[in-house]
Structures are given as structure tokens and as C-alpha cells.
N, C-alpha and C. Protein backbone atom coordinates (compact mmCIF):
# COMPACT_ATOMS: atom_id res chain seq x y z
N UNK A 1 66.75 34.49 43.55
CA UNK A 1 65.35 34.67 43.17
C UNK A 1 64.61 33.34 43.33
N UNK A 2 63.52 33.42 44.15
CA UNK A 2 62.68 32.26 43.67
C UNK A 2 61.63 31.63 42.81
N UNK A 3 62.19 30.75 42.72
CA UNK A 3 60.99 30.15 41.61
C UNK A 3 60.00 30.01 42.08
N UNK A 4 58.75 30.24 40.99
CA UNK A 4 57.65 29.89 41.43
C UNK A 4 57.11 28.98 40.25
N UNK A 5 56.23 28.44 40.82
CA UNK A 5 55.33 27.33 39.59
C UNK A 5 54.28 28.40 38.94
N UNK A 6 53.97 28.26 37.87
CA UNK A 6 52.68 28.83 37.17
C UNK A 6 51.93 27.39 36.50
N UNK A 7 50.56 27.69 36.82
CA UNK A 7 49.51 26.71 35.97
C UNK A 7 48.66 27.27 35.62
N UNK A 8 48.27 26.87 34.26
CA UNK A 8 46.82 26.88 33.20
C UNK A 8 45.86 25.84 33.45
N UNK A 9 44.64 26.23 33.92
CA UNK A 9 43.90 25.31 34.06
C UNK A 9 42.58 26.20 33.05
N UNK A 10 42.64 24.94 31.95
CA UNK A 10 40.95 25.43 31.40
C UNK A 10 40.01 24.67 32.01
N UNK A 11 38.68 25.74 31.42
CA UNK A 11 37.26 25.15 32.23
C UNK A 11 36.44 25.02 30.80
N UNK A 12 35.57 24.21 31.09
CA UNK A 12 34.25 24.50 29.75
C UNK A 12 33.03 23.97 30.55
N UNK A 13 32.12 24.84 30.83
CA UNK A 13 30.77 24.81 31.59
C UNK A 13 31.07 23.79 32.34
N UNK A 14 32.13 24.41 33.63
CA UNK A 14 31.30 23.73 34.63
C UNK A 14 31.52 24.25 36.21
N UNK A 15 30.28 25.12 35.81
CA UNK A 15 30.20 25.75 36.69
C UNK A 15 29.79 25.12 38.00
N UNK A 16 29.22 23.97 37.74
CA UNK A 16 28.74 22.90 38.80
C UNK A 16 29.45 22.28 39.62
N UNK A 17 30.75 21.87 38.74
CA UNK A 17 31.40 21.19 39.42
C UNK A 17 33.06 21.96 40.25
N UNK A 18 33.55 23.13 39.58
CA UNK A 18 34.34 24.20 39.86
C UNK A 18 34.31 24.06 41.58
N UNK A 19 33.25 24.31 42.43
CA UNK A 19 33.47 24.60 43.73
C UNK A 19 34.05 23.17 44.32
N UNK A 20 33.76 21.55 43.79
CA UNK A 20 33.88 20.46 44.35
C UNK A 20 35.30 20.24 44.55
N UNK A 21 35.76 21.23 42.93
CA UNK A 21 37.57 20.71 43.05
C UNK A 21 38.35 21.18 44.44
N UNK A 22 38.83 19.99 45.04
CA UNK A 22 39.62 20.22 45.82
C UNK A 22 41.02 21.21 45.76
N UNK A 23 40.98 22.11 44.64
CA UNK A 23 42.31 23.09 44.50
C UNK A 23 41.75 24.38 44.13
N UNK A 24 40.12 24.78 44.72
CA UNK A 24 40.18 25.81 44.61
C UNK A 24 40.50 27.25 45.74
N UNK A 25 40.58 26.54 46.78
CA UNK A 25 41.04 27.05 47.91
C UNK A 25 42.37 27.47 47.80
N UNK A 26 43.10 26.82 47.00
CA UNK A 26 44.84 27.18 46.59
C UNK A 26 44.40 28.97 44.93
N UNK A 27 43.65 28.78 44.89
CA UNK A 27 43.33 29.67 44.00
C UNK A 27 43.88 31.35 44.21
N UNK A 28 42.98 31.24 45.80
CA UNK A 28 42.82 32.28 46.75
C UNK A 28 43.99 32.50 48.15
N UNK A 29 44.84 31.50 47.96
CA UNK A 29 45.76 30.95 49.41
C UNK A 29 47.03 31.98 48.81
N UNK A 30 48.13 31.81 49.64
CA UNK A 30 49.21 32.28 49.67
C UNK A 30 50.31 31.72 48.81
N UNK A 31 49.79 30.41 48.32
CA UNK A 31 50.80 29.59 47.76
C UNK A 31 51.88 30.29 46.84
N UNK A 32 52.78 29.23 47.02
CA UNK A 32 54.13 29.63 45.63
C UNK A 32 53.65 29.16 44.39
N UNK A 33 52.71 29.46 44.24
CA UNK A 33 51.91 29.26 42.79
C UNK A 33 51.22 30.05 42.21
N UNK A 34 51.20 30.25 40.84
CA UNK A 34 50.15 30.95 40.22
C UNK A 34 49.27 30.03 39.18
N UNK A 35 47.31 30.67 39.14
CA UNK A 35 47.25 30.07 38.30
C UNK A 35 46.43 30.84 37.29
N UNK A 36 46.15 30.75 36.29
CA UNK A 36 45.25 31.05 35.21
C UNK A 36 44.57 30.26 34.82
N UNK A 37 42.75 30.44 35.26
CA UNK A 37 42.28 29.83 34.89
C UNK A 37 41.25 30.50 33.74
N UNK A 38 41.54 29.77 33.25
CA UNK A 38 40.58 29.94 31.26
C UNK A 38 39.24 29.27 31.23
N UNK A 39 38.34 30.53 30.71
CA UNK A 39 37.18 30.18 30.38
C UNK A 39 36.94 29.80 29.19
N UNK A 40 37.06 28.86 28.65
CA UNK A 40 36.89 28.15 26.91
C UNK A 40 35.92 28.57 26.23
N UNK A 41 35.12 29.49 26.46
CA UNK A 41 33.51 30.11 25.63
C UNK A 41 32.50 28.92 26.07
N UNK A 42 32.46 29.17 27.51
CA UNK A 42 31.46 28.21 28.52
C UNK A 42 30.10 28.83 27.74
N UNK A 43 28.63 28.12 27.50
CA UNK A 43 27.64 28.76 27.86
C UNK A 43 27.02 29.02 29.89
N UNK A 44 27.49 28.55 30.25
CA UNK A 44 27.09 28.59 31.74
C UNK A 44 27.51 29.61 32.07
N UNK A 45 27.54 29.94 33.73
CA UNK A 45 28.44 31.06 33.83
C UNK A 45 29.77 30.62 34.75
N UNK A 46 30.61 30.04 34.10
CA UNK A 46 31.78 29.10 34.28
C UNK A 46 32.78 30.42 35.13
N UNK A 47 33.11 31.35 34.09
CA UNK A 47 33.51 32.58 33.90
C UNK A 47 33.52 33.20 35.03
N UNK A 48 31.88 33.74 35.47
CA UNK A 48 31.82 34.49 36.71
C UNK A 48 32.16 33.96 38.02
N UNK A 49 32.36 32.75 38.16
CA UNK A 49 33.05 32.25 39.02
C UNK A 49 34.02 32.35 39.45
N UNK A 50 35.01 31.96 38.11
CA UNK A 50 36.40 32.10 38.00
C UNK A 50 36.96 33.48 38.10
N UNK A 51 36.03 34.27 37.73
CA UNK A 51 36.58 35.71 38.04
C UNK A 51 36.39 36.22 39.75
N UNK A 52 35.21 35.44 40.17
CA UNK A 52 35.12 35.46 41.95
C UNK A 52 36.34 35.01 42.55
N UNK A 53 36.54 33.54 42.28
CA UNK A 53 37.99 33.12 42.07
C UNK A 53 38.78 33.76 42.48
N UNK A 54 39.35 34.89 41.53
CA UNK A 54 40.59 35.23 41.39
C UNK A 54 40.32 36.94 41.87
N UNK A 55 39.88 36.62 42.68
CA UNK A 55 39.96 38.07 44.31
C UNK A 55 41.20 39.55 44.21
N UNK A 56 41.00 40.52 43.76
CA UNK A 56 42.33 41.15 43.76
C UNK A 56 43.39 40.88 44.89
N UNK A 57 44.59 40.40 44.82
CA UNK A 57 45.61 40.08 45.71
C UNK A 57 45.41 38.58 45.51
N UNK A 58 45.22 38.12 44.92
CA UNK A 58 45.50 36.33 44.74
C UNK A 58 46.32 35.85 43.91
N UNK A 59 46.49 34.91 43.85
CA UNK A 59 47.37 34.09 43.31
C UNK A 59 46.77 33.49 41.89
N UNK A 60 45.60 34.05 41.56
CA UNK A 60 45.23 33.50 39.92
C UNK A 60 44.50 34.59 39.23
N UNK A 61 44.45 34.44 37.93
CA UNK A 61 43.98 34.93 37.17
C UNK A 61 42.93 34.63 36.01
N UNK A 62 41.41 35.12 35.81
CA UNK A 62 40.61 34.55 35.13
C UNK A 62 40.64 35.08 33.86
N UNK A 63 40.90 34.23 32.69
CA UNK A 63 40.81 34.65 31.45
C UNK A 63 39.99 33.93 30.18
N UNK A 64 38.82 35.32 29.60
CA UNK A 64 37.52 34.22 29.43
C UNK A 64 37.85 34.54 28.02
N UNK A 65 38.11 33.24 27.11
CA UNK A 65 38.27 32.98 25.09
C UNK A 65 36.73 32.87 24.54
N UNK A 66 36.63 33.98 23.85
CA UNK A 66 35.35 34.16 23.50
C UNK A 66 34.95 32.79 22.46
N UNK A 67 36.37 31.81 21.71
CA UNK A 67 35.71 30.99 21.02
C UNK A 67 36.58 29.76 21.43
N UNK A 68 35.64 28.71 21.56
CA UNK A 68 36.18 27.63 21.80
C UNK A 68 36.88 26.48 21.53
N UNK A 69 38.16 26.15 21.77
CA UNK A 69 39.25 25.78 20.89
C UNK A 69 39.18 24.34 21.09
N UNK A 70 38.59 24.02 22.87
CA UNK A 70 38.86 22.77 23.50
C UNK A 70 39.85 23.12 24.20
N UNK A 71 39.95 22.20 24.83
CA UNK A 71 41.05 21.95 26.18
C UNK A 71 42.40 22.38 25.85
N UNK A 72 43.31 21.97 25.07
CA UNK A 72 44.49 21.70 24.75
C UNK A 72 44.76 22.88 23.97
N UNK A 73 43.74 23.76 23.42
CA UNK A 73 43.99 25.25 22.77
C UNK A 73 43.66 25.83 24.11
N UNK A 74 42.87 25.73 25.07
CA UNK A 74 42.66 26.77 26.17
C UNK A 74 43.70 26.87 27.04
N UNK A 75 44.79 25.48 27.07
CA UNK A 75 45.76 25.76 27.85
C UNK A 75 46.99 26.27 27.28
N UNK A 76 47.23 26.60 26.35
CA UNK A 76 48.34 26.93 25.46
C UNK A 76 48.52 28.72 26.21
């Protein structure tokens, strides 16, 4: 069986800057990776992105926390 990597990546409003990261193209790619990315209770629309993101048949998943914990609770 192979392994695969899984990652948590939280977001908190920023919807601005989301397209600049150079790893969102791996979001949508074929990779041996999965990721989940968490919406921390953005006011922006951080969220609808991340749910564009994550395309049926991809490699991630968008999951939006209605209350905001911070970083280190969004990745848990």
C-alpha cells in the first residue's frame, strides 16, 4: 500500500492573498498528497475560494469552522 502525505492548512481572511501561494496549483494536481484546507470563521470570502479549490476529483478538501480558534485550533 502506498503512503500518502495528508496536510491541514488553515486560512483566516485571506482571500487576497490565497491565489499568490505558490501551492495552490498542487491543490487541484494529481499529487500523492492530500490537503484540507480550513476556513477559521474568515469574514471575507476566504471559504468560497477554498471550496473552488477543492474541484470534485481533487486532491483537497474545504472545511469552513464557524468560530474562530486561530491557527493552531484550525489545524488540529
Amino acid at each position: 500500500m502506498d503512503k500518502k502525505l495528508s496536510l491541514t492548512i488553515p486560512f483566516y481572511n485571506e482571500v487576497s492573498r490565497i491565489e499568490r501561494y505558490t501551492f495552490t496549483q498542487a491543490f487541484t494536481s494529481n499529487a500523492d498528497c492530500d490537503f484540507l484546507l480550513v476556513n477559521d470563521d474568515s469574514s471575507d470570502n476566504t471559504f468560497l475560494i477554498l471550496n473552488e479549490l477543492s474541484v470534485p476529483n481533487s486532491n483537497s478538501t474545504a472545511l469552513d469552522l464557524k468560530k474562530n480558534g486561530g491557527k493552531n485550533w484550525a489545524a488540529i
